[in-house]
Protein backbone atom coordinates (compact mmCIF):
# COMPACT_ATOMS: atom_id res chain seq x y z
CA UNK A 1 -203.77 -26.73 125.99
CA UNK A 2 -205.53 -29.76 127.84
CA UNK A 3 -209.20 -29.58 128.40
CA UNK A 4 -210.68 -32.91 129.49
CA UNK A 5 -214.16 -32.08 130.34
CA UNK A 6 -214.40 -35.21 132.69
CA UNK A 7 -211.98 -33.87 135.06
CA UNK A 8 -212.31 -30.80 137.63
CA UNK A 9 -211.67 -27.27 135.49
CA UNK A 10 -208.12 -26.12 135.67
CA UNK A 11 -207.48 -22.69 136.94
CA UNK A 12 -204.84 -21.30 134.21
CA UNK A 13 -203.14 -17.92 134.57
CA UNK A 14 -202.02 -15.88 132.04
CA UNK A 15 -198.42 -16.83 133.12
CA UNK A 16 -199.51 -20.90 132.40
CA UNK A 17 -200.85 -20.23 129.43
CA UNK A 18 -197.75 -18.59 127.99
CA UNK A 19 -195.77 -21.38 129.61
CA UNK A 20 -197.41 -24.12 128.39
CA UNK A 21 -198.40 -22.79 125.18
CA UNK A 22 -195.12 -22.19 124.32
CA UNK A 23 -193.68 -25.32 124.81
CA UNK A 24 -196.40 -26.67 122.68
CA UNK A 25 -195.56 -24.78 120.13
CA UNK A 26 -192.02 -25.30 120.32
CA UNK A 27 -192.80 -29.30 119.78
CA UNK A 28 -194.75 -28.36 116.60
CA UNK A 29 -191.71 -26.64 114.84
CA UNK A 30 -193.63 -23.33 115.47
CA UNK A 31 -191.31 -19.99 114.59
CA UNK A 32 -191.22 -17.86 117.56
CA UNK A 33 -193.09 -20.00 120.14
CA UNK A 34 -193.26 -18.19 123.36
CA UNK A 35 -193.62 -14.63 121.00
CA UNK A 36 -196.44 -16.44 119.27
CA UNK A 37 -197.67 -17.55 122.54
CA UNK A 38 -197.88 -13.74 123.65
CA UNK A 39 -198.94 -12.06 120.64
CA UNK A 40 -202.10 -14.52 120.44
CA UNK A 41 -203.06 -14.42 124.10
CA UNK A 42 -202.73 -10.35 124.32
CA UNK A 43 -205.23 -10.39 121.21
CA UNK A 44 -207.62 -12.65 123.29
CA UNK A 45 -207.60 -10.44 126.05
CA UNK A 46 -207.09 -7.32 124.58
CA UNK A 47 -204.17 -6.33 125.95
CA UNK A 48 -200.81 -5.06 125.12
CA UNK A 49 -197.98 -7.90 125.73
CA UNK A 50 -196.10 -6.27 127.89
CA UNK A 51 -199.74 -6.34 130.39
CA UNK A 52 -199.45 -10.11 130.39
CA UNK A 53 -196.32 -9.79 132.87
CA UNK A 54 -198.01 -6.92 134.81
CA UNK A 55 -201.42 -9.47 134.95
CA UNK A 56 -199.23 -13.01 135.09
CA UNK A 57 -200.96 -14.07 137.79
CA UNK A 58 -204.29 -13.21 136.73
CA UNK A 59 -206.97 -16.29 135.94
CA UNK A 60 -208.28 -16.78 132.64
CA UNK A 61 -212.02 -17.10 132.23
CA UNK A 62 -213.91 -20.07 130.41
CA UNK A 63 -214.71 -17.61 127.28
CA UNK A 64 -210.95 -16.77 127.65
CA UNK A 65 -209.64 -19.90 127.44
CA UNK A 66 -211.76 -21.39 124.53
CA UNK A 67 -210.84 -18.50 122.59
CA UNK A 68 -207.78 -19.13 123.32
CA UNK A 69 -207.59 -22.32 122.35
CA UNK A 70 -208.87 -22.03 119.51
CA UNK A 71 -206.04 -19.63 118.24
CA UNK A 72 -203.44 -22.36 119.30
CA UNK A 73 -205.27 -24.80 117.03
CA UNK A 74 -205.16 -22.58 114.00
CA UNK A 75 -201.52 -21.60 114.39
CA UNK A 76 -200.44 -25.24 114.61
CA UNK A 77 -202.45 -25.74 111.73
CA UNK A 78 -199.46 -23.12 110.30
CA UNK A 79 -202.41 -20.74 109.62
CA UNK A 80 -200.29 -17.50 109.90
CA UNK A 81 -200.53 -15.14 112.94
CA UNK A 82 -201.93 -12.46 110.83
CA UNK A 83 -204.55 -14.23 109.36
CA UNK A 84 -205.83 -15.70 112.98
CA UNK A 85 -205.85 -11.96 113.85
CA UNK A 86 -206.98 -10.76 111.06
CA UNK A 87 -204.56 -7.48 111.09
CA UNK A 88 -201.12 -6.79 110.36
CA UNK A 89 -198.82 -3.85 111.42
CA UNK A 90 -197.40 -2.14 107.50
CA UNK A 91 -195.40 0.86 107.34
CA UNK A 92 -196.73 1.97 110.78
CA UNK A 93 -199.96 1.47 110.13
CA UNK A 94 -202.69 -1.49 110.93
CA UNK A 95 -204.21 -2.97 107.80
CA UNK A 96 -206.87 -5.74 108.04
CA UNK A 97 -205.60 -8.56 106.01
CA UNK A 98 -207.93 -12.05 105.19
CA UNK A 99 -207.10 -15.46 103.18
CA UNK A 100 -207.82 -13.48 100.23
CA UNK A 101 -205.07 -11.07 100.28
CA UNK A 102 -201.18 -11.54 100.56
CA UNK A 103 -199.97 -10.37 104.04
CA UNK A 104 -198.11 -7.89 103.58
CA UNK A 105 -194.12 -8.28 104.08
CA UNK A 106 -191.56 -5.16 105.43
CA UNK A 107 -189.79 -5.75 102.42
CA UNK A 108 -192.77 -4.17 100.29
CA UNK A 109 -192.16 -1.03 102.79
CA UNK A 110 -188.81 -0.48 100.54
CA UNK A 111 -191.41 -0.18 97.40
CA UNK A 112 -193.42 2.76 99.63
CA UNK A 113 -190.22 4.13 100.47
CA UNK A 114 -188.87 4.51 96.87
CA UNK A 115 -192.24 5.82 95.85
CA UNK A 116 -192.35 8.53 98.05
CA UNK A 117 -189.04 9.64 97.20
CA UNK A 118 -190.14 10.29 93.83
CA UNK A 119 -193.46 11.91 94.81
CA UNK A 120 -193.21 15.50 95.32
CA UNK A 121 -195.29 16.94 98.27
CA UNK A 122 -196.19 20.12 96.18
CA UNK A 123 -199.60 18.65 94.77
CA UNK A 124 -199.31 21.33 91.36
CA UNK A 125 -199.65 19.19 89.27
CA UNK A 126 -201.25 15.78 91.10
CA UNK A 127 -199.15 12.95 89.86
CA UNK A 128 -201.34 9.91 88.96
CA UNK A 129 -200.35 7.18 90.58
CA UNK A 130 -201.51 3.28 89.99
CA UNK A 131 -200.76 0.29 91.88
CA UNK A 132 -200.96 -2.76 89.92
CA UNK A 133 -202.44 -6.17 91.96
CA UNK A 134 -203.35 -3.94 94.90
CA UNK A 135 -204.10 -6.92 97.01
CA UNK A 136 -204.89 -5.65 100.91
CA UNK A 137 -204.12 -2.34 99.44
CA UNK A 138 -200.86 -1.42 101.73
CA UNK A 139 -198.85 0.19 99.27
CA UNK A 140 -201.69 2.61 97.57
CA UNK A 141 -202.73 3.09 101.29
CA UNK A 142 -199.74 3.93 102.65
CA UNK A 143 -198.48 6.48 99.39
CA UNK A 144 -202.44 8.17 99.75
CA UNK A 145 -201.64 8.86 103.69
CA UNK A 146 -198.38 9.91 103.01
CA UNK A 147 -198.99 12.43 99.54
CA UNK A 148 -202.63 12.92 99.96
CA UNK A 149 -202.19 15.79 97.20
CA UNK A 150 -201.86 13.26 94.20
CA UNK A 151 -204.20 10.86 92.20
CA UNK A 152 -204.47 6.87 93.13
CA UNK A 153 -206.12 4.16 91.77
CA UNK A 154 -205.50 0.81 93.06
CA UNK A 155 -205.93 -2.60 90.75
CA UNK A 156 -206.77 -6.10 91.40
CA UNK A 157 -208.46 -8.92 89.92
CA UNK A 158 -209.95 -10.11 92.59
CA UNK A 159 -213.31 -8.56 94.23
CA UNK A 160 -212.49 -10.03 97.58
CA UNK A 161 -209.08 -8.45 97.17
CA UNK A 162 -210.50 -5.07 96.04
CA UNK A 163 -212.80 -5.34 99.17
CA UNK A 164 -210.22 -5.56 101.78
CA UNK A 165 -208.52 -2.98 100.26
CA UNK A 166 -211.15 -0.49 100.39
CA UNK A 167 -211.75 -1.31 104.15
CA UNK A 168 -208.24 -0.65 105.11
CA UNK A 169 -208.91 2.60 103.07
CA UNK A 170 -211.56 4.00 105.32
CA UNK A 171 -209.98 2.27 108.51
CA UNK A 172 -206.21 4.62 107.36
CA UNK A 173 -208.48 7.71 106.81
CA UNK A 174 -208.24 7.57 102.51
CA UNK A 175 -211.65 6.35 101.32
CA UNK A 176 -211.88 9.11 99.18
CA UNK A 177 -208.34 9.21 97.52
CA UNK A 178 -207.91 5.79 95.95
CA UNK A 179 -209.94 4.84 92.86
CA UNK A 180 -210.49 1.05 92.66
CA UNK A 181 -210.43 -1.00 89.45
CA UNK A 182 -211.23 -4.51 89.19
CA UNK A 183 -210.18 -6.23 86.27
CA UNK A 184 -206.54 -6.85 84.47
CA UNK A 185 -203.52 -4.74 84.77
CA UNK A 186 -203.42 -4.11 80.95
CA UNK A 187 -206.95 -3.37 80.84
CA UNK A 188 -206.28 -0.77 83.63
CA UNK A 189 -203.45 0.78 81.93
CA UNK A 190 -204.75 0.86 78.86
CA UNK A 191 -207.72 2.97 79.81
CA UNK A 192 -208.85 6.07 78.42
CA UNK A 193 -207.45 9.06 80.16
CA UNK A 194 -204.38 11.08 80.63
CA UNK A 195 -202.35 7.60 81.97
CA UNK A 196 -200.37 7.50 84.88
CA UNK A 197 -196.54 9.52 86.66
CA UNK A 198 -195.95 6.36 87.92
CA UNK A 199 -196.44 2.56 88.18
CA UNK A 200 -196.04 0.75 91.65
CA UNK A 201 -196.40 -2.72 91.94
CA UNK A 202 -195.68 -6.15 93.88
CA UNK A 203 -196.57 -9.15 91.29
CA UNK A 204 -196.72 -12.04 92.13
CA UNK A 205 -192.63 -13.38 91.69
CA UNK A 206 -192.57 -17.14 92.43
CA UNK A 207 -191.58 -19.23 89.99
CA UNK A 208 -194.44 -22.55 89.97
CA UNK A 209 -191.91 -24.70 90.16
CA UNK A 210 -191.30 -23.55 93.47
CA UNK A 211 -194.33 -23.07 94.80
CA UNK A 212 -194.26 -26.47 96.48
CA UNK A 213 -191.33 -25.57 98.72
CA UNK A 214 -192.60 -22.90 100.33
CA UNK A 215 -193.44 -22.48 104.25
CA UNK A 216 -196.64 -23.82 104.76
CA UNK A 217 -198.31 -20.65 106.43
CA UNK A 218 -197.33 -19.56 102.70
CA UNK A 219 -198.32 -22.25 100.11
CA UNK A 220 -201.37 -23.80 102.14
CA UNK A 221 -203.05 -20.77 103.86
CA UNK A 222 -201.72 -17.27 101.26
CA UNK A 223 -203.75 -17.04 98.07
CA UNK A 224 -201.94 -18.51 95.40
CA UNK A 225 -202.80 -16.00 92.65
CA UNK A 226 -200.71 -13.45 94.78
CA UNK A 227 -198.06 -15.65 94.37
CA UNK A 228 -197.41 -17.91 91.42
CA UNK A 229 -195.31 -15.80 88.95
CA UNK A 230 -195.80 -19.22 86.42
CA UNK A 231 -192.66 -19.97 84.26
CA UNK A 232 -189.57 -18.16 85.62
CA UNK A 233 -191.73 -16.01 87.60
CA UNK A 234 -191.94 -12.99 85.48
CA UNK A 235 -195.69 -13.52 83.83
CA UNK A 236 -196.63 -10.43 85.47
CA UNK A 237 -194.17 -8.43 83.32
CA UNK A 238 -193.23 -10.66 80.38
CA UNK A 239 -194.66 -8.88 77.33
């Protein structure tokens, strides 16, 4: 979006913007590019994206427009939407997501899915459940809100990982339901106790080798740690 300061301010409406952003985007090879365009400029201003064509005429402020901007620069950078937002919609709920967590994908909603199928809602006995490389903490979320009655605790290595995850806790109403564990999956596991009913879990499934081929939004901007399955892929679950 232009902005030479020498010149007289342009007055840009919401329905320039979109315009204009989108074609932008569309040069840089950006998926989506008017969607994009939307999605980002109805986080700026706080609205829904279906307001943008009820407000198309209306003119965007300075603050507005900076912020704005500053969006477009980061998603041309092929920092992922998410990410520049900072949320992400996951089995119907909003989950706060940062560089240090994977975003999480609908296709990890088919792991919820088959989880709850096999969790009973009679809570006699609580089923303990574990979710191995927790990461933003979607799945363990989502299976607390759903079968509150049972047991969760929710592993990662990482502490920035583990600290997402308890935020989206609290923000999806389950601070109290998920035990966190930092440290190794084995070393989880292999604690003292009663073990676990079941095992959930989204390793990390990319083989190294093939790490380099991936989108950028993936390989430059997701952590890799998420991601890199080493070898063939399978290190999370080789013995």
């Amino acid at each position: 979006m232009p902005n030479h300061k020498s010149q007289k301010p342009q007055t840009w409406t919401v329905l320039d913007a979109l315009q204009w952003t989108a074609g932008y985007f569309e040069t840089h090879h950006i998926d989506s590019p008017r969607l994009t365009a939307e999605i980002l400029l109805a986080a700026v201003l706080g609205l829904q994206r279906i307001d943008l064509y009820i407000r198309h005429d209306q003119p965007l402020s300075g603050p507005e427009l900076a912020s704005y901007r500053e969006t477009i620069r980061r998603r041309v950078r092929r920092e992922p939407v998410a990410y520049i937002l900072r949320e992400k919609e996951f089995w119907g709920r909003e989950f706060m997501v940062t560089p240090d967590v994977l975003i999480p994908r609908p296709e990890t909603e088919h792991l919820v899915e088959a989880a709850l199928v096999r969790l009973p809602d009679e809570t006699d006995p609580a089923r303990r459940v574990i979710d191995l490389g927790t990461g933003s903490g979607a799945v363990a979320v989502s299976l607390a809100a759903d079968r509150p009655g049972h047991i969760y605790f929710a592993v990662d290595r990482s502490y920035a990982a583990l600290r997402v995850a308890r935020k989206n806790a609290g923000l999806n109403g389950v601070p109290g339901r998920i035990h966190f564990f930092a440290g190794s999956w084995m070393e989880a596991i292999r604690q003292d106790g009663p073990g676990f009913d079941m095992i959930v879990s989204n390793p990390p499934y990319v083989p190294s080798g093939q790490m380099a081929a991936l989108q950028p939004e993936i390989h430059d901007h997701e952590p890799r740690m998420a991601l890199d399955g080493q070898g063939r892929g399978l290190a999370a679950i080789d013995p």
